[in-house]
C-alpha atoms as a PDB file:
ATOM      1  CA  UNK A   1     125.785 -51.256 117.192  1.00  0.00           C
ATOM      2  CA  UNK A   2     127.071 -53.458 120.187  1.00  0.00           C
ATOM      3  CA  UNK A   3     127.275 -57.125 119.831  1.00  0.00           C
ATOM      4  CA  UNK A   4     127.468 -58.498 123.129  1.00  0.00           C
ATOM      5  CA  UNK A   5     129.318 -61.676 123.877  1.00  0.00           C
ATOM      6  CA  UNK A   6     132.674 -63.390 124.154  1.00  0.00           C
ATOM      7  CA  UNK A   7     131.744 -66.872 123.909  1.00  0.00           C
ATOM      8  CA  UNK A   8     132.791 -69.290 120.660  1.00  0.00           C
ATOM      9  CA  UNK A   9     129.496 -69.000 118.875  1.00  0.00           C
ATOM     10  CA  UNK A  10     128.808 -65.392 119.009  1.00  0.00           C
ATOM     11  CA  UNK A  11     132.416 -64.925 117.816  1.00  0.00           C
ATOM     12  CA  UNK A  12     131.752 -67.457 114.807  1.00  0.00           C
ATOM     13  CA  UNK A  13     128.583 -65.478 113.872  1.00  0.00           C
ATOM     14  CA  UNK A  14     130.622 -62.225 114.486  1.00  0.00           C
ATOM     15  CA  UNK A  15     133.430 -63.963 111.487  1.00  0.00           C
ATOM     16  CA  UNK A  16     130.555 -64.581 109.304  1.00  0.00           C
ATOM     17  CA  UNK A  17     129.546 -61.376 109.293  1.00  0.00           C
ATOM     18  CA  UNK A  18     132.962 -59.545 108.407  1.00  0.00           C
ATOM     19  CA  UNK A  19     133.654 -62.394 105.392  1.00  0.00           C
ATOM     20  CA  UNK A  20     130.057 -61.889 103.728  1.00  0.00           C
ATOM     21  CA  UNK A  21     129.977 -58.097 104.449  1.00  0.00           C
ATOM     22  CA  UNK A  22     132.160 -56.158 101.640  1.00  0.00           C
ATOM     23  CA  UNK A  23     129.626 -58.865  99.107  1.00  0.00           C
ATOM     24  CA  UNK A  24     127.369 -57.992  97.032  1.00  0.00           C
ATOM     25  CA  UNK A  25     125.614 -61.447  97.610  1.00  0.00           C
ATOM     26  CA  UNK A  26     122.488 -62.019  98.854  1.00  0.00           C
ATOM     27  CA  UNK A  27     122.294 -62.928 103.111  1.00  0.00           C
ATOM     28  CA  UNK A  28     119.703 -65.344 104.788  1.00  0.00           C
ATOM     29  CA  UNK A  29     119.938 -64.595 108.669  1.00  0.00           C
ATOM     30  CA  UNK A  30     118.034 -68.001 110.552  1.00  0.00           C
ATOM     31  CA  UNK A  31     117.573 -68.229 114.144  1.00  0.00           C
ATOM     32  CA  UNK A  32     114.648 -68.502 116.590  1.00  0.00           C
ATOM     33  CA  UNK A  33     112.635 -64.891 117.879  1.00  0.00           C
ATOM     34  CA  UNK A  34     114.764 -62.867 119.898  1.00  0.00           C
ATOM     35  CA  UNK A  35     118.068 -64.275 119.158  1.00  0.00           C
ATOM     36  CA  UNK A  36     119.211 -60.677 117.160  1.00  0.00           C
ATOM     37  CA  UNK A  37     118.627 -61.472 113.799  1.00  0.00           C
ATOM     38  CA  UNK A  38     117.873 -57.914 112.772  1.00  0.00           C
ATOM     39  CA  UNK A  39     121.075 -56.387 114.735  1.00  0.00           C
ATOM     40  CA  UNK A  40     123.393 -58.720 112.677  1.00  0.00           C
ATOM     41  CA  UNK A  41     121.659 -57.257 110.010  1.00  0.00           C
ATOM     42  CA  UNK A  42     122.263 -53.904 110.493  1.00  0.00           C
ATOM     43  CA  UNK A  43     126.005 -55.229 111.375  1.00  0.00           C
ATOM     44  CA  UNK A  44     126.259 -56.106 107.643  1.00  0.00           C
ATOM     45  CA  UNK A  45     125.110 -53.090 106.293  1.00  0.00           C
ATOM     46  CA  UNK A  46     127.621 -50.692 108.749  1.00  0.00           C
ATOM     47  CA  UNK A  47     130.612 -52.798 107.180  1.00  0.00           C
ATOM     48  CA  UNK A  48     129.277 -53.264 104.010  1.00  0.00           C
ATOM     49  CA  UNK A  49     129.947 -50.696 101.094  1.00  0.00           C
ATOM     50  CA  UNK A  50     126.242 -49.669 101.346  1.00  0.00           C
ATOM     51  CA  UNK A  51     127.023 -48.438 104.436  1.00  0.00           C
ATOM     52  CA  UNK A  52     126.126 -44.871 103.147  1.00  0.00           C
ATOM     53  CA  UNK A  53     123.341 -45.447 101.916  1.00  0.00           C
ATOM     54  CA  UNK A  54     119.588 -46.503 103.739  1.00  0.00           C
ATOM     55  CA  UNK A  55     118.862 -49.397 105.572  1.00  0.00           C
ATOM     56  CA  UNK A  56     115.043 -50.314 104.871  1.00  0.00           C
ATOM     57  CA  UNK A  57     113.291 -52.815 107.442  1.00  0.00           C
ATOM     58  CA  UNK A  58     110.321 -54.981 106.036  1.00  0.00           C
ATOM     59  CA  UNK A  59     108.311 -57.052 108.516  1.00  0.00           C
ATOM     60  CA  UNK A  60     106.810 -59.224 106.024  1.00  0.00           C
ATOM     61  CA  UNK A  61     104.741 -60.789 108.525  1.00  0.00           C
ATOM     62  CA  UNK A  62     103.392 -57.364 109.143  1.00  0.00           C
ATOM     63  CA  UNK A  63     101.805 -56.355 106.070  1.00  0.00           C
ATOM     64  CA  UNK A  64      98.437 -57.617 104.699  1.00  0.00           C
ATOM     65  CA  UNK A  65      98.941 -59.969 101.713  1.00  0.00           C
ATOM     66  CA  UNK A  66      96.921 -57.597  99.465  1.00  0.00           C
ATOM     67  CA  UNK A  67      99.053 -54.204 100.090  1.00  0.00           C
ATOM     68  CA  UNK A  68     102.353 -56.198  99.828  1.00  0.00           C
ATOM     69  CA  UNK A  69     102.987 -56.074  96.285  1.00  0.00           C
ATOM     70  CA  UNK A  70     102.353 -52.140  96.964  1.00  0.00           C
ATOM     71  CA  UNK A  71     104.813 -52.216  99.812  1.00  0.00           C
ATOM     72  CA  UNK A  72     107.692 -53.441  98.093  1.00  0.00           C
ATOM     73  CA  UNK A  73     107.494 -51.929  94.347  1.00  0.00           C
ATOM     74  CA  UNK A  74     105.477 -48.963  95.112  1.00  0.00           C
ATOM     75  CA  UNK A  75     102.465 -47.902  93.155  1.00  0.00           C
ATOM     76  CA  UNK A  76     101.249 -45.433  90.572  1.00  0.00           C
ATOM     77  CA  UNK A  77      98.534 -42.943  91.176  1.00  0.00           C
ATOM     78  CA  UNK A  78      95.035 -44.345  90.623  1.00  0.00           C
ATOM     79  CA  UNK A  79      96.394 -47.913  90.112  1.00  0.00           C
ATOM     80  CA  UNK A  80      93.500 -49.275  92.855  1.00  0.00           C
ATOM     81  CA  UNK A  81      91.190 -47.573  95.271  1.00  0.00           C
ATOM     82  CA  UNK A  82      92.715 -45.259  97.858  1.00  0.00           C
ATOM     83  CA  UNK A  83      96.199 -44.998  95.797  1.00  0.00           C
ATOM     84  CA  UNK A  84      95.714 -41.114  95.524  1.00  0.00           C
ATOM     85  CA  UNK A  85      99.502 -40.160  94.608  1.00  0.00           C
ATOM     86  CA  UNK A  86     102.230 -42.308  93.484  1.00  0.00           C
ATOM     87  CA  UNK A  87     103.921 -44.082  96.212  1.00  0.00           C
ATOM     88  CA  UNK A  88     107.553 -45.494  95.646  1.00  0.00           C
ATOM     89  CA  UNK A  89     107.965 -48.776  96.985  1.00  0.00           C
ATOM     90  CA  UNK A  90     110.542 -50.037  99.372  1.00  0.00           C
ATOM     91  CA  UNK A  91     113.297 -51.356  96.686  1.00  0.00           C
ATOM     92  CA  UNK A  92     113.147 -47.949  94.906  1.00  0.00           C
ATOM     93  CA  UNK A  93     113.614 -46.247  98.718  1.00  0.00           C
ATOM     94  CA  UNK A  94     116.480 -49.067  99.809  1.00  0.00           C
ATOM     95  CA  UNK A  95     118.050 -47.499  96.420  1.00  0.00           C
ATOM     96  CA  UNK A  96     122.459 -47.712  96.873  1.00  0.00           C
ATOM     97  CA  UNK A  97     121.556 -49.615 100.483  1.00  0.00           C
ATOM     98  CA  UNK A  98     120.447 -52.470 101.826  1.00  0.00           C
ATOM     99  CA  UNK A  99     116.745 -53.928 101.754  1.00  0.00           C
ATOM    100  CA  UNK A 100     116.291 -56.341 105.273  1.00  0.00           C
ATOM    101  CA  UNK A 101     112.996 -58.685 104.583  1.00  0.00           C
ATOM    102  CA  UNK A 102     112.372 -59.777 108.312  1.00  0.00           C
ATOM    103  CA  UNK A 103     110.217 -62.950 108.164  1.00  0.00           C
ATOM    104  CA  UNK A 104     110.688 -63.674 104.956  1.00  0.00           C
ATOM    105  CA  UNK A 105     109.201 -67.310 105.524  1.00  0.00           C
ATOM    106  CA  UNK A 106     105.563 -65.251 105.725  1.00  0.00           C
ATOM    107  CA  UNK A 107     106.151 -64.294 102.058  1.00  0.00           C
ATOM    108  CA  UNK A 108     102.439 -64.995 100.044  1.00  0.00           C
ATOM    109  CA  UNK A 109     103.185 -67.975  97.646  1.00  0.00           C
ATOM    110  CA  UNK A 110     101.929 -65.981  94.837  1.00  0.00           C
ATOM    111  CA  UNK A 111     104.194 -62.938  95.289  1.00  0.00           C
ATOM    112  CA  UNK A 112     107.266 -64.784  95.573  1.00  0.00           C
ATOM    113  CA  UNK A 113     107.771 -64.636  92.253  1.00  0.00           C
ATOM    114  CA  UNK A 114     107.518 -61.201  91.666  1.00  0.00           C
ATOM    115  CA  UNK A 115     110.347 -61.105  94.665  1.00  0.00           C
ATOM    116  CA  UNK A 116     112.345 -63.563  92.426  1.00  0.00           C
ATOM    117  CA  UNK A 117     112.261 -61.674  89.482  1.00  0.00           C
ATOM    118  CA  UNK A 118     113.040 -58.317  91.196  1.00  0.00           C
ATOM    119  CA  UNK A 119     116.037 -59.942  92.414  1.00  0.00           C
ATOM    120  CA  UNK A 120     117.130 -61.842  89.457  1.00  0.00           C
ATOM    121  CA  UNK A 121     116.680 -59.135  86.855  1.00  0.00           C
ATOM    122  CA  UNK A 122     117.402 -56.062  89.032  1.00  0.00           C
ATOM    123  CA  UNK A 123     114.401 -54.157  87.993  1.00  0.00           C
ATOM    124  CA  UNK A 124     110.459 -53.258  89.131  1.00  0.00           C
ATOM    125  CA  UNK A 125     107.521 -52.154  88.135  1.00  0.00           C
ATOM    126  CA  UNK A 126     104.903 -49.922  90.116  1.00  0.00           C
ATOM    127  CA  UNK A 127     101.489 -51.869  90.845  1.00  0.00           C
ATOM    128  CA  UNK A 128      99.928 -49.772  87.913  1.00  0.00           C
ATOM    129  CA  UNK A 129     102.694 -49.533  85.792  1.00  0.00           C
ATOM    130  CA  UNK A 130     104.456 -50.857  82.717  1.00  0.00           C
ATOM    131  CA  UNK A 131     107.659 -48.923  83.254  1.00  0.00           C
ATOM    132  CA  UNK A 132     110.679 -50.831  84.223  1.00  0.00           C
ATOM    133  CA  UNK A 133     112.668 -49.000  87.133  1.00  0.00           C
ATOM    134  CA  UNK A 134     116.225 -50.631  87.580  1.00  0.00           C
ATOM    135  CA  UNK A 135     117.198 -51.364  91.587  1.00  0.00           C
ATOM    136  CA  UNK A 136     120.096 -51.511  93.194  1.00  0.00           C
ATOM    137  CA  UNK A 137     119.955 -52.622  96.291  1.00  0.00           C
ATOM    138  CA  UNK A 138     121.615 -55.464  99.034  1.00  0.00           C
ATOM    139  CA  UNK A 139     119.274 -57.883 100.148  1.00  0.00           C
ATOM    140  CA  UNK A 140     119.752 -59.554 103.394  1.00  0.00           C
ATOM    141  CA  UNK A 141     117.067 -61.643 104.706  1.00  0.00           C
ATOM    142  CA  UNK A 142     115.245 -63.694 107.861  1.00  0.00           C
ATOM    143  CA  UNK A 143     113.551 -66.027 109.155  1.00  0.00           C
ATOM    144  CA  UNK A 144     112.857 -68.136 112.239  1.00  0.00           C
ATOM    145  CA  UNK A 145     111.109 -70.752 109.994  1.00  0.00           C
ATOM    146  CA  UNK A 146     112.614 -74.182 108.260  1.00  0.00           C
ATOM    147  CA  UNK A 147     112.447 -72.790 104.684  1.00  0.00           C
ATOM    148  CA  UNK A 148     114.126 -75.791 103.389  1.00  0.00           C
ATOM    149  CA  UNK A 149     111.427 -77.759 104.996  1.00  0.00           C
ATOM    150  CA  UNK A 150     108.887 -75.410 103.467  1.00  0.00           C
ATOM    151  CA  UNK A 151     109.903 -75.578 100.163  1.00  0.00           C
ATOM    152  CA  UNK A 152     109.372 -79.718 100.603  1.00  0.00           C
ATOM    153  CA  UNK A 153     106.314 -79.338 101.392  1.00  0.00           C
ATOM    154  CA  UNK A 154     105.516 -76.428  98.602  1.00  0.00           C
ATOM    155  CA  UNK A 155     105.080 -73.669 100.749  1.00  0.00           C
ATOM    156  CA  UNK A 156     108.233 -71.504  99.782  1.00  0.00           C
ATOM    157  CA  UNK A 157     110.096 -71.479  95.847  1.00  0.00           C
ATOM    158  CA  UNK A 158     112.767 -73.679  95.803  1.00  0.00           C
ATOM    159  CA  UNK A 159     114.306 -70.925  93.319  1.00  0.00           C
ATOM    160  CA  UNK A 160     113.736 -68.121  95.824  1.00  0.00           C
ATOM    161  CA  UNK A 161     115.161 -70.045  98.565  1.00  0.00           C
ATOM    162  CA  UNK A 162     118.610 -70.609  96.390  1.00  0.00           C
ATOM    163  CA  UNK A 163     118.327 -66.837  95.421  1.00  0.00           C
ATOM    164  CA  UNK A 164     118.045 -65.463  99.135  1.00  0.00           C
ATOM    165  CA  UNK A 165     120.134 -68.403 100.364  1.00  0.00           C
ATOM    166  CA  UNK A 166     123.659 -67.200  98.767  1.00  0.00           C
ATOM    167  CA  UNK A 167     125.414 -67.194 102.343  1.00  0.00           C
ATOM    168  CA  UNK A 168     123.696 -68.760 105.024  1.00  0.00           C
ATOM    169  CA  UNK A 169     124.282 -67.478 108.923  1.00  0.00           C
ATOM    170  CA  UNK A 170     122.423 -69.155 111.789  1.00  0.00           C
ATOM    171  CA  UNK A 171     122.163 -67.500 114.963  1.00  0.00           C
ATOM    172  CA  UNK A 172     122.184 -69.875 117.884  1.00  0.00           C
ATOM    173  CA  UNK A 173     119.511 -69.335 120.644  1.00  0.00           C
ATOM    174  CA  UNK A 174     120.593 -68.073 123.641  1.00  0.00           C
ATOM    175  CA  UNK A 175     120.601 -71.522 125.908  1.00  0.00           C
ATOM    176  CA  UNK A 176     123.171 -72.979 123.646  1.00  0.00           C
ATOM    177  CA  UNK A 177     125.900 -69.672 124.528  1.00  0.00           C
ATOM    178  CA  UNK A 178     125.221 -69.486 128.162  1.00  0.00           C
ATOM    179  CA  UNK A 179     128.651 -68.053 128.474  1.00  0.00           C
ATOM    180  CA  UNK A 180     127.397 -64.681 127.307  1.00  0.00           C
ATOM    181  CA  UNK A 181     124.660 -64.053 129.510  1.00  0.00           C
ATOM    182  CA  UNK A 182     126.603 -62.591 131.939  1.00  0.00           C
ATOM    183  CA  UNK A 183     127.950 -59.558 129.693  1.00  0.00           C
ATOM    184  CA  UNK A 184     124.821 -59.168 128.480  1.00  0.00           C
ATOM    185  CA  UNK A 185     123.167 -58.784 132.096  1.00  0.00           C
ATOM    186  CA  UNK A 186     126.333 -55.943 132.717  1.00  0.00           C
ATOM    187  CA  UNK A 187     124.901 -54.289 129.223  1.00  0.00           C
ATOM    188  CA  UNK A 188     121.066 -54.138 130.089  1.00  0.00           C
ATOM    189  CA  UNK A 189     121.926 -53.529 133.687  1.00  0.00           C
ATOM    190  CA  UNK A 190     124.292 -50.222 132.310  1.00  0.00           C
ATOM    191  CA  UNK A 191     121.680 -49.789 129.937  1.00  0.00           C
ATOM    192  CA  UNK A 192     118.264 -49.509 132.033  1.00  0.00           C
ATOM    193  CA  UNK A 193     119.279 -48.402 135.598  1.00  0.00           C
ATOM    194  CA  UNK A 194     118.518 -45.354 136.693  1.00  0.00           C
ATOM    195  CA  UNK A 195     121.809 -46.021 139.558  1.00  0.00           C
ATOM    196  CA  UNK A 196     124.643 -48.528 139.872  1.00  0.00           C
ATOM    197  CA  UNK A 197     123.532 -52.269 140.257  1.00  0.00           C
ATOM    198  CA  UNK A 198     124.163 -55.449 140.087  1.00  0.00           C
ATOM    199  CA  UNK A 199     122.839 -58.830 140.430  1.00  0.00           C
ATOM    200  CA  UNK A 200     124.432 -61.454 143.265  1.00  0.00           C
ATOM    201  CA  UNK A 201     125.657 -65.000 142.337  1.00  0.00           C
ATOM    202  CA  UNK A 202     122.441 -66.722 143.478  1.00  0.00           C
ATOM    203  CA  UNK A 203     120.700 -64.746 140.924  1.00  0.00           C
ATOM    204  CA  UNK A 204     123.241 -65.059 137.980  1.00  0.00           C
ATOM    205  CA  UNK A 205     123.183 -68.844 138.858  1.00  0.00           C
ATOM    206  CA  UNK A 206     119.630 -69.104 138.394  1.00  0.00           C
ATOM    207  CA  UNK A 207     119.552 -67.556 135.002  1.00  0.00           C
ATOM    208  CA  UNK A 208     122.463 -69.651 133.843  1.00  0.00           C
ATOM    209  CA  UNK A 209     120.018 -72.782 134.508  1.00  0.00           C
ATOM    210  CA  UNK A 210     117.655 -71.158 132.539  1.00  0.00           C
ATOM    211  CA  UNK A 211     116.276 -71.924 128.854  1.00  0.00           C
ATOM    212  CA  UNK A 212     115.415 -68.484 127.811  1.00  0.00           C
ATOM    213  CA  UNK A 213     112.933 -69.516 125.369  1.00  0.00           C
ATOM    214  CA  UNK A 214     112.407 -66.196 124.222  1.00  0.00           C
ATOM    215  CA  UNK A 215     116.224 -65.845 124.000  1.00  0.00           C
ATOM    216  CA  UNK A 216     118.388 -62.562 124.360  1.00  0.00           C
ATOM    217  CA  UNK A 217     114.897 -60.443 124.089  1.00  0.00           C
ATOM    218  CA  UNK A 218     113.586 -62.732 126.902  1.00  0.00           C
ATOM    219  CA  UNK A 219     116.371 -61.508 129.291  1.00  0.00           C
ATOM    220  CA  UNK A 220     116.277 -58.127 128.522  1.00  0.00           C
ATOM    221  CA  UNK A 221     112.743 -58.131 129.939  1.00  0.00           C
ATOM    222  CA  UNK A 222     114.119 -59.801 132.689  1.00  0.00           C
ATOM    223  CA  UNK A 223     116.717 -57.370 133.207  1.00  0.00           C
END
């Protein structure tokens, strides 16, 4: 994994990162679409002692609310139409790694708890199932929502926020560390031409006077 960028911010995000790594605590990654949040999060689990084991990716705002429950805990065979085999769910598969909940702000109300107690008490159960499976896995999580503003206004636990919310890094969009976009030009430039290229100073002036609200993804289309 490359982290590109010399500037101040990216190199306060970068200290975060190696302080809450060797943890065991719980990660909340904030920052706007396309700023990286899943790259720092696959920083933490390379210097993390997890590092061995999997890193599982969960778009929660990519699963239908009524298979979620059987995304995340698994399921047993028979336990509802169409579950022909038992499925283990993505805590059991993060198992001695680290579980990444992209999104997390598009959690269903009613299965944060379940998420809660999973995280509190260590332990699952299948959807079907009264057998307690113990879990040990990191959790690091994301969002480019105000969860604090959500829980005011009821749409997020206030106890699941303080549970995911153990150490807090914010990713700052892209127009507020202008400084890096020209190493991250060189990258994508290195990384997508076919031959040797580069941009003049007309053109690297106009993207500095850009906003880039779509951030570091935004410029890589670009690029």
């Amino acid at each position: 994994i490359r982290i590109i960028g010399e500037g101040p911010r990216t190199k306060e995000v970068l200290s975060l990162v190696r302080r809450v790594a060797p943890t065991p605590w719980s990660v909340l990654i904030r920052g706007e679409s396309g700023t990286g949040k899943e790259l720092i999060a696959r920083l933490i689990h390379l210097l993390s002692p997890h590092s061995d084991g999997p890193f599982i990716d969960v778009n929660c705002g990519a699963i239908p609310e009524t298979l979620f429950e059987s995304e995340l805990f698994g399921h047993e065979k028979g336990a509802f139409t169409g579950a022909t085999a038992i499925r283990r769910g993505r805590f059991e598969l993060g198992k001695g790694g680290t579980l990444f909940l992209d999104e997390i702000g598009e959690l269903p109300l009613n299965l944060q708890p379940k998420l809660l107690r999973a995280l509190q008490e260590k332990r699952i159960s299948r959807v079907g199932s009264e057998k307690e499976i113990p879990v040990d896995v990191r959790v690091v999580t994301a969002t480019n929502r105000d969860l604090k503003q959500m829980v005011e206004e009821g749409g997020f636990r206030e106890d699941l926020y303080y549970r995911l919310n153990v150490f807090d890094i914010e990713i700052p969009p892209l127009r507020q560390r202008k400084e890096d976009i020209p190493d991250l030009i060189a990258y994508f430039l290195e990384k997508y031409s076919p031959r040797p290229i580069s941009f003049d100073t007309e053109v690297l002036s106009t993207l500095g006077k850009y906003s880039f609200p779509g951030n570091v993804r935004e410029l890589e289309h670009i690029v």
